[in-house]
PDB file of N, CA and C in Angstrom:
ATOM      1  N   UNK A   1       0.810  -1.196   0.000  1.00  0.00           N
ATOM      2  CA  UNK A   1       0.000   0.000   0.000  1.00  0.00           C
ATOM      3  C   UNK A   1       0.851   1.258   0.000  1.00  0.00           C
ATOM      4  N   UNK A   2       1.970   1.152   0.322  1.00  0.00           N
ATOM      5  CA  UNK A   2       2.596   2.528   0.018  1.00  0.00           C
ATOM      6  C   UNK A   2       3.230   3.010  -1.052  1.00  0.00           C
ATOM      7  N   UNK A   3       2.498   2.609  -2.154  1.00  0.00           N
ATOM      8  CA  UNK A   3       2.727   2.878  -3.496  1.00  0.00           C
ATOM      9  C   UNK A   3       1.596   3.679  -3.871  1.00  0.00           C
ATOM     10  N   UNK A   4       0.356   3.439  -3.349  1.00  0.00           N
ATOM     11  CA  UNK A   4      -1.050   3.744  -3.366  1.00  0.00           C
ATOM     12  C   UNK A   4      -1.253   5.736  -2.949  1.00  0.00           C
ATOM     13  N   UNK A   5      -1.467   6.178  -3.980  1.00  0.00           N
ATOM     14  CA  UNK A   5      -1.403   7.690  -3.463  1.00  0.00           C
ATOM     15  C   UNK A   5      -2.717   8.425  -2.319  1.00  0.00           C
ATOM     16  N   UNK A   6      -3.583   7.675  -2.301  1.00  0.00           N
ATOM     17  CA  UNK A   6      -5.023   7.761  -1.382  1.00  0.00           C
ATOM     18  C   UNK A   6      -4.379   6.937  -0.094  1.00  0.00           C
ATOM     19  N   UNK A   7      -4.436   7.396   1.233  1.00  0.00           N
ATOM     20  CA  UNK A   7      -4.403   6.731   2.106  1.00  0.00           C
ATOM     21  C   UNK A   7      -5.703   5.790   2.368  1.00  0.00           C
ATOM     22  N   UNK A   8      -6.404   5.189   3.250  1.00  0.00           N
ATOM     23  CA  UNK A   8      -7.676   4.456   3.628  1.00  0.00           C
ATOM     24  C   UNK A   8      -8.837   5.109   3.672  1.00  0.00           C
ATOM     25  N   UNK A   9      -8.538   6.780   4.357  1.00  0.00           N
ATOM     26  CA  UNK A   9      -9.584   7.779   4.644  1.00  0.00           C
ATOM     27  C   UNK A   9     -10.097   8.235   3.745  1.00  0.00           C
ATOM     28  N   UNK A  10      -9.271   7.988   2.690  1.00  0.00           N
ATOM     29  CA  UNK A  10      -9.639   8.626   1.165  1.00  0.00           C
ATOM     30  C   UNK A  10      -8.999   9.974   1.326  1.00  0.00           C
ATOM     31  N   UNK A  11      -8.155  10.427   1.714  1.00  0.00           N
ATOM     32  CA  UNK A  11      -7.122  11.959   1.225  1.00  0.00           C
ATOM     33  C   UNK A  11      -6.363  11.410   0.731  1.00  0.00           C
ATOM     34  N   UNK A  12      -5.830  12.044  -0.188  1.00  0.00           N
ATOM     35  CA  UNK A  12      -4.319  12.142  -1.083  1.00  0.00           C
ATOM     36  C   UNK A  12      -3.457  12.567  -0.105  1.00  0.00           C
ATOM     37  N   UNK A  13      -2.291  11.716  -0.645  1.00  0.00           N
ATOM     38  CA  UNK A  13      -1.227  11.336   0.122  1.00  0.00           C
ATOM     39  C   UNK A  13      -0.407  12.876  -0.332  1.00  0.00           C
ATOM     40  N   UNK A  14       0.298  13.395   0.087  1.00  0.00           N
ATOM     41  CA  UNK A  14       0.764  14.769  -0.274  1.00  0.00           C
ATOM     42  C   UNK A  14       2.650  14.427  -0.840  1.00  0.00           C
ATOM     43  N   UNK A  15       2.996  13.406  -0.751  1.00  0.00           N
ATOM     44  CA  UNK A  15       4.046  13.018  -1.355  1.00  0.00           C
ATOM     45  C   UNK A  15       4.447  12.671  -2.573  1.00  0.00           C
ATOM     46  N   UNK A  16       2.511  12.030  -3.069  1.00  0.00           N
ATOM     47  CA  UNK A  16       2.968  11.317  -3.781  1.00  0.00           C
ATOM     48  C   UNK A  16       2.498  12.264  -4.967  1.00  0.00           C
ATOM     49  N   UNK A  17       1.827  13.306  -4.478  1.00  0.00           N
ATOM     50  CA  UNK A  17       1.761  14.650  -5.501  1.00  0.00           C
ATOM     51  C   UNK A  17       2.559  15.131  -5.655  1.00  0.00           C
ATOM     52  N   UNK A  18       3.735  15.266  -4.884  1.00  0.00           N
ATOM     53  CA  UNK A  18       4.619  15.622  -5.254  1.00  0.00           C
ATOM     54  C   UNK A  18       5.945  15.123  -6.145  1.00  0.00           C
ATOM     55  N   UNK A  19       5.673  14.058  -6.247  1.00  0.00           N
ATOM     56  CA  UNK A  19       6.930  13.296  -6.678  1.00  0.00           C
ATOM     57  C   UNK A  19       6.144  13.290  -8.214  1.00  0.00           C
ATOM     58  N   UNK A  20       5.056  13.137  -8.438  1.00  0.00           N
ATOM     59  CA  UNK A  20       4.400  13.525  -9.892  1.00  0.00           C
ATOM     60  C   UNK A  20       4.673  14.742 -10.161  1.00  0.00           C
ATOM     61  N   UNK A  21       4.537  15.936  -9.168  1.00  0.00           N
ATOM     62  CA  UNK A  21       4.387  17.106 -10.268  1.00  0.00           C
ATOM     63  C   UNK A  21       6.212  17.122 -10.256  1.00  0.00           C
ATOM     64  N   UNK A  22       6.982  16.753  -9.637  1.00  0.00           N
ATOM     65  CA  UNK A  22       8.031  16.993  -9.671  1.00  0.00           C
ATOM     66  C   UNK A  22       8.553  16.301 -11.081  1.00  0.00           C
ATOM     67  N   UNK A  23       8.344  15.377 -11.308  1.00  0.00           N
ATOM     68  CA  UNK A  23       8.552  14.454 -12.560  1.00  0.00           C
ATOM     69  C   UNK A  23       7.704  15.671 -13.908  1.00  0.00           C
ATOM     70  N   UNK A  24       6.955  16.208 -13.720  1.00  0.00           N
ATOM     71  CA  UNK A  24       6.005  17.072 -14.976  1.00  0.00           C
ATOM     72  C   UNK A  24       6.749  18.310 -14.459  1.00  0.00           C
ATOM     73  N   UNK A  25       7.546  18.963 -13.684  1.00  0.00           N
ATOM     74  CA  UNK A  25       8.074  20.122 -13.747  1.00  0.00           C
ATOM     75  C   UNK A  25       9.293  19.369 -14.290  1.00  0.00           C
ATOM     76  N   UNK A  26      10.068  18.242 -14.701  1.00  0.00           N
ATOM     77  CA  UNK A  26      11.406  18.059 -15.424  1.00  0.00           C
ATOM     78  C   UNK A  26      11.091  17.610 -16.684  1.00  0.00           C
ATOM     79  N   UNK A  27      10.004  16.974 -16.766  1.00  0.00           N
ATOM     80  CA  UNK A  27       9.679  16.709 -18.405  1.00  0.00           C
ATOM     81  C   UNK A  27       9.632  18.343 -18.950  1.00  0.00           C
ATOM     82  N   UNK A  28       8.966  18.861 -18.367  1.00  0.00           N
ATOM     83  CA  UNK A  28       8.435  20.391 -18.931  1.00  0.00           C
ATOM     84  C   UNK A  28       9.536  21.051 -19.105  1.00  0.00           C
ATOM     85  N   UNK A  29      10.619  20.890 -18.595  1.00  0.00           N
ATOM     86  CA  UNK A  29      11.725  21.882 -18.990  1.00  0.00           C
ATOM     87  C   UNK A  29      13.040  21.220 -19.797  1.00  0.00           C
ATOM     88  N   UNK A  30      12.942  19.722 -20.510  1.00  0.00           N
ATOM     89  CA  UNK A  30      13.546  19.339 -21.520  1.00  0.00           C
ATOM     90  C   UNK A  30      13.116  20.133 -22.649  1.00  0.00           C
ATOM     91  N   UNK A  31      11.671  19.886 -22.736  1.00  0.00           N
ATOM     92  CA  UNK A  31      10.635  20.207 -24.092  1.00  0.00           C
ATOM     93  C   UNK A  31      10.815  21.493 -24.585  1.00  0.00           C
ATOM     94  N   UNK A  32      11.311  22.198 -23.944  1.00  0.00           N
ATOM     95  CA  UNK A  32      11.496  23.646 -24.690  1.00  0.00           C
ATOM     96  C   UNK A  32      12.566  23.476 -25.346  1.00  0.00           C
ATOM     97  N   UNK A  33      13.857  23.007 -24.440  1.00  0.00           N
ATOM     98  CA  UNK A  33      15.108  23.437 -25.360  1.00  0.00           C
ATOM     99  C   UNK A  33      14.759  22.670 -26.507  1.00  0.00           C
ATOM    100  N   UNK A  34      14.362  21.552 -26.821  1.00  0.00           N
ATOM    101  CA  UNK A  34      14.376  20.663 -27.845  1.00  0.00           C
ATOM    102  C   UNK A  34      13.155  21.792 -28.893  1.00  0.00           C
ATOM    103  N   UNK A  35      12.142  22.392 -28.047  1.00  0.00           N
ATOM    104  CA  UNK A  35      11.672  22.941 -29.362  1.00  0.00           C
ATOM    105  C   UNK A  35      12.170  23.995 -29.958  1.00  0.00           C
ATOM    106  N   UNK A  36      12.691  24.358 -29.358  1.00  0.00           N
ATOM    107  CA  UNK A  36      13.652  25.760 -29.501  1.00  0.00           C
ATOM    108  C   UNK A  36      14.934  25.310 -30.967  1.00  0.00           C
ATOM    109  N   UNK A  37      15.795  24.032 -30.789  1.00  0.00           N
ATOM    110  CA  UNK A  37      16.463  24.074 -31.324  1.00  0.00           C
ATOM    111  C   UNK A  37      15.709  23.671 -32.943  1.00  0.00           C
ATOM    112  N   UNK A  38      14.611  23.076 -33.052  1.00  0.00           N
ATOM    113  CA  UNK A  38      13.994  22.558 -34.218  1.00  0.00           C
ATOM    114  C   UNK A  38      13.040  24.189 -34.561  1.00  0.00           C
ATOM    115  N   UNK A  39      12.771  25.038 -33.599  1.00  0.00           N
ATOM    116  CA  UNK A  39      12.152  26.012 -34.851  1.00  0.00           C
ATOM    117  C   UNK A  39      13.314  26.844 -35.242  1.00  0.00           C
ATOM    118  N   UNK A  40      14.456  26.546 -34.665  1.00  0.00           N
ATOM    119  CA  UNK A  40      15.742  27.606 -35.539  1.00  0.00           C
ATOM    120  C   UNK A  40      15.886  27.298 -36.610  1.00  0.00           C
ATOM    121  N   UNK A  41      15.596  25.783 -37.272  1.00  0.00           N
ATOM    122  CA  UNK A  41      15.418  25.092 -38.282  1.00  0.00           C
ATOM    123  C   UNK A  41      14.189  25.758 -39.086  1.00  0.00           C
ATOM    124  N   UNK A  42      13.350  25.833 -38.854  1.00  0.00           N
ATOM    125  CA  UNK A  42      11.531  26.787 -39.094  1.00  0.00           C
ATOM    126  C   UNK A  42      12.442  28.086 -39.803  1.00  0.00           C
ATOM    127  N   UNK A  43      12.945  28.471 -38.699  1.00  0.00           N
ATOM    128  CA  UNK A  43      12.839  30.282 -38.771  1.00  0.00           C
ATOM    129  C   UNK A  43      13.610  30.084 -40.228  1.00  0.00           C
ATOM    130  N   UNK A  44      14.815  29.190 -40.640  1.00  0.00           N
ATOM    131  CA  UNK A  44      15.816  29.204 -41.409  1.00  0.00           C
ATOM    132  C   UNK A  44      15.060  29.205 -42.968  1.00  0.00           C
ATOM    133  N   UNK A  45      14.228  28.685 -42.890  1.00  0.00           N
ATOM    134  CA  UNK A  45      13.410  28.042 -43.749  1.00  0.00           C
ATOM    135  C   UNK A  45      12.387  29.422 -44.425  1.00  0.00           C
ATOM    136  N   UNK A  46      11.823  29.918 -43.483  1.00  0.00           N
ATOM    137  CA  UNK A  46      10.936  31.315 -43.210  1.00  0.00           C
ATOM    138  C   UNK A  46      11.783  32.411 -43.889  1.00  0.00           C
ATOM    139  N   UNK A  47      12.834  32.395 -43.364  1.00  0.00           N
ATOM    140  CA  UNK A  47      14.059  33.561 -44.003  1.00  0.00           C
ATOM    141  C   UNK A  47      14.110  33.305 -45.315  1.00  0.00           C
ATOM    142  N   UNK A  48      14.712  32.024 -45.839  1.00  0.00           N
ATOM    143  CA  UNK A  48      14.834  31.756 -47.166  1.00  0.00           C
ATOM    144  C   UNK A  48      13.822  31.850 -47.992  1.00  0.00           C
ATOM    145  N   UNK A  49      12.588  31.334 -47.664  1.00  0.00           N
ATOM    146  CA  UNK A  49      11.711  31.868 -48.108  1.00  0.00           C
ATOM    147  C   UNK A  49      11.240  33.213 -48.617  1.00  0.00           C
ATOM    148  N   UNK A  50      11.413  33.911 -47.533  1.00  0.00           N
ATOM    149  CA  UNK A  50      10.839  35.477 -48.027  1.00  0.00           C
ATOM    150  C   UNK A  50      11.947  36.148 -48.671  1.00  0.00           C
ATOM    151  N   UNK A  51      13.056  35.394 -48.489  1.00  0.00           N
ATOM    152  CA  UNK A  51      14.217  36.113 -49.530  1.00  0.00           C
ATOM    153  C   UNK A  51      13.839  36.003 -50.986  1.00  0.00           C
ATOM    154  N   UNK A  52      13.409  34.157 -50.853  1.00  0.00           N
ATOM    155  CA  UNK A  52      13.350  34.351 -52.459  1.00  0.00           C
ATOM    156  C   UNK A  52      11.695  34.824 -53.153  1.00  0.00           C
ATOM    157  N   UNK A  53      11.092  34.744 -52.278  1.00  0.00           N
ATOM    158  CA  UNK A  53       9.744  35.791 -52.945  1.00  0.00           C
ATOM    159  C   UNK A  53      10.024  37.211 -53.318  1.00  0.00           C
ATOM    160  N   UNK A  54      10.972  37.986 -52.444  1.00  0.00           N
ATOM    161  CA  UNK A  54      11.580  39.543 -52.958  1.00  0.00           C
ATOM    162  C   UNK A  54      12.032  39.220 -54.116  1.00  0.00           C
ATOM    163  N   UNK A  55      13.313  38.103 -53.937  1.00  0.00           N
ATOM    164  CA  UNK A  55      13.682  38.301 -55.834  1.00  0.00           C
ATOM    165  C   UNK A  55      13.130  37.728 -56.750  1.00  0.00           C
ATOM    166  N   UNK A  56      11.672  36.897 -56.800  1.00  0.00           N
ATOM    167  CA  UNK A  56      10.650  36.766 -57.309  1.00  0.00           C
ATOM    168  C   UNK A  56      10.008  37.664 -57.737  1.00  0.00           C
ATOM    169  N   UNK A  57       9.727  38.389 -56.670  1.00  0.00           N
ATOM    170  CA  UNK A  57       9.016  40.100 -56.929  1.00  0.00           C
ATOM    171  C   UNK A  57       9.814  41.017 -58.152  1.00  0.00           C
ATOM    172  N   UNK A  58      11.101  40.494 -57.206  1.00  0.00           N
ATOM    173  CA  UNK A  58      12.264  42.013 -58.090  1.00  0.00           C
ATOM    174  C   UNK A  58      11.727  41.594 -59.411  1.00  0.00           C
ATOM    175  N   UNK A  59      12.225  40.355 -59.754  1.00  0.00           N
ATOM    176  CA  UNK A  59      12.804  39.560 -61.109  1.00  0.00           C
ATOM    177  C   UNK A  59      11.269  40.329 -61.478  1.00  0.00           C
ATOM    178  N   UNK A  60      10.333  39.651 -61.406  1.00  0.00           N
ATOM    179  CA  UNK A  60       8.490  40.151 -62.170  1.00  0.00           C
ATOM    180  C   UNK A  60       8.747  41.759 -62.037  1.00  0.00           C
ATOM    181  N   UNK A  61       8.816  42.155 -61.622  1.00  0.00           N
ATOM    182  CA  UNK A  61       8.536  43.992 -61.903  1.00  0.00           C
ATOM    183  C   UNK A  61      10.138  44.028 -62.750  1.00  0.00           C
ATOM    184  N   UNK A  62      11.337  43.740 -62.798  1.00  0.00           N
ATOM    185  CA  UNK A  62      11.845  44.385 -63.708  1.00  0.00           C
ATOM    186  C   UNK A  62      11.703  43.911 -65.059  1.00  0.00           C
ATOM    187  N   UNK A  63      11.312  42.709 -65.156  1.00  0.00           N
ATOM    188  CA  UNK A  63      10.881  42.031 -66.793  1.00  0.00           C
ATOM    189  C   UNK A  63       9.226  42.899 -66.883  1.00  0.00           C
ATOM    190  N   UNK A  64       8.618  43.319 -66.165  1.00  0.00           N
ATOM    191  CA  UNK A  64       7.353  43.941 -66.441  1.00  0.00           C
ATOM    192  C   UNK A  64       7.596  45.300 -66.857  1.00  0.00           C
ATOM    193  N   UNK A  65       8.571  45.975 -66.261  1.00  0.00           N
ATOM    194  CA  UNK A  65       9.463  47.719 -66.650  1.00  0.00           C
ATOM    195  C   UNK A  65      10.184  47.798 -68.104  1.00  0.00           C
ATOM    196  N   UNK A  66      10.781  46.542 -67.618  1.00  0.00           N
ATOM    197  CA  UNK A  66      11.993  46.566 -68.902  1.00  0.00           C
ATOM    198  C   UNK A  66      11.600  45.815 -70.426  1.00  0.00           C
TER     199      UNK A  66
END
């Protein structure tokens, strides 16, 4: 039974809340760096992108001028 987070009376055991949220406050703070390093990958992508729509743009308006 002392695995059991309800004692007999039926209250929650206050340890064993803790040893959960303690486990979800260390998952929770892997998950960022890891997302962090995959949208630098995003952003890279985003940049290149709108670079080459400008010289998409350029290229169409100077064959449309010239």
């Amino acid at each position: 039974m002392a695995n059991n987070p309800q004692s007999p009376n039926g209250n929650q055991d206050p340890s064993g809340s803790t040893q959960m949220f303690r486990a979800f406050v260390d998952e929770g703070t892997r998950q960022p760096q890891a997302a962090t390093a995959s949208s630098g990958g995003s952003r890279v992508g985003v940049i290149v992108g709108v670079i080459a729509a400008v010289v998409i743009v350029a290229a169409v308006a100077w064959l449309a001028l010239g």
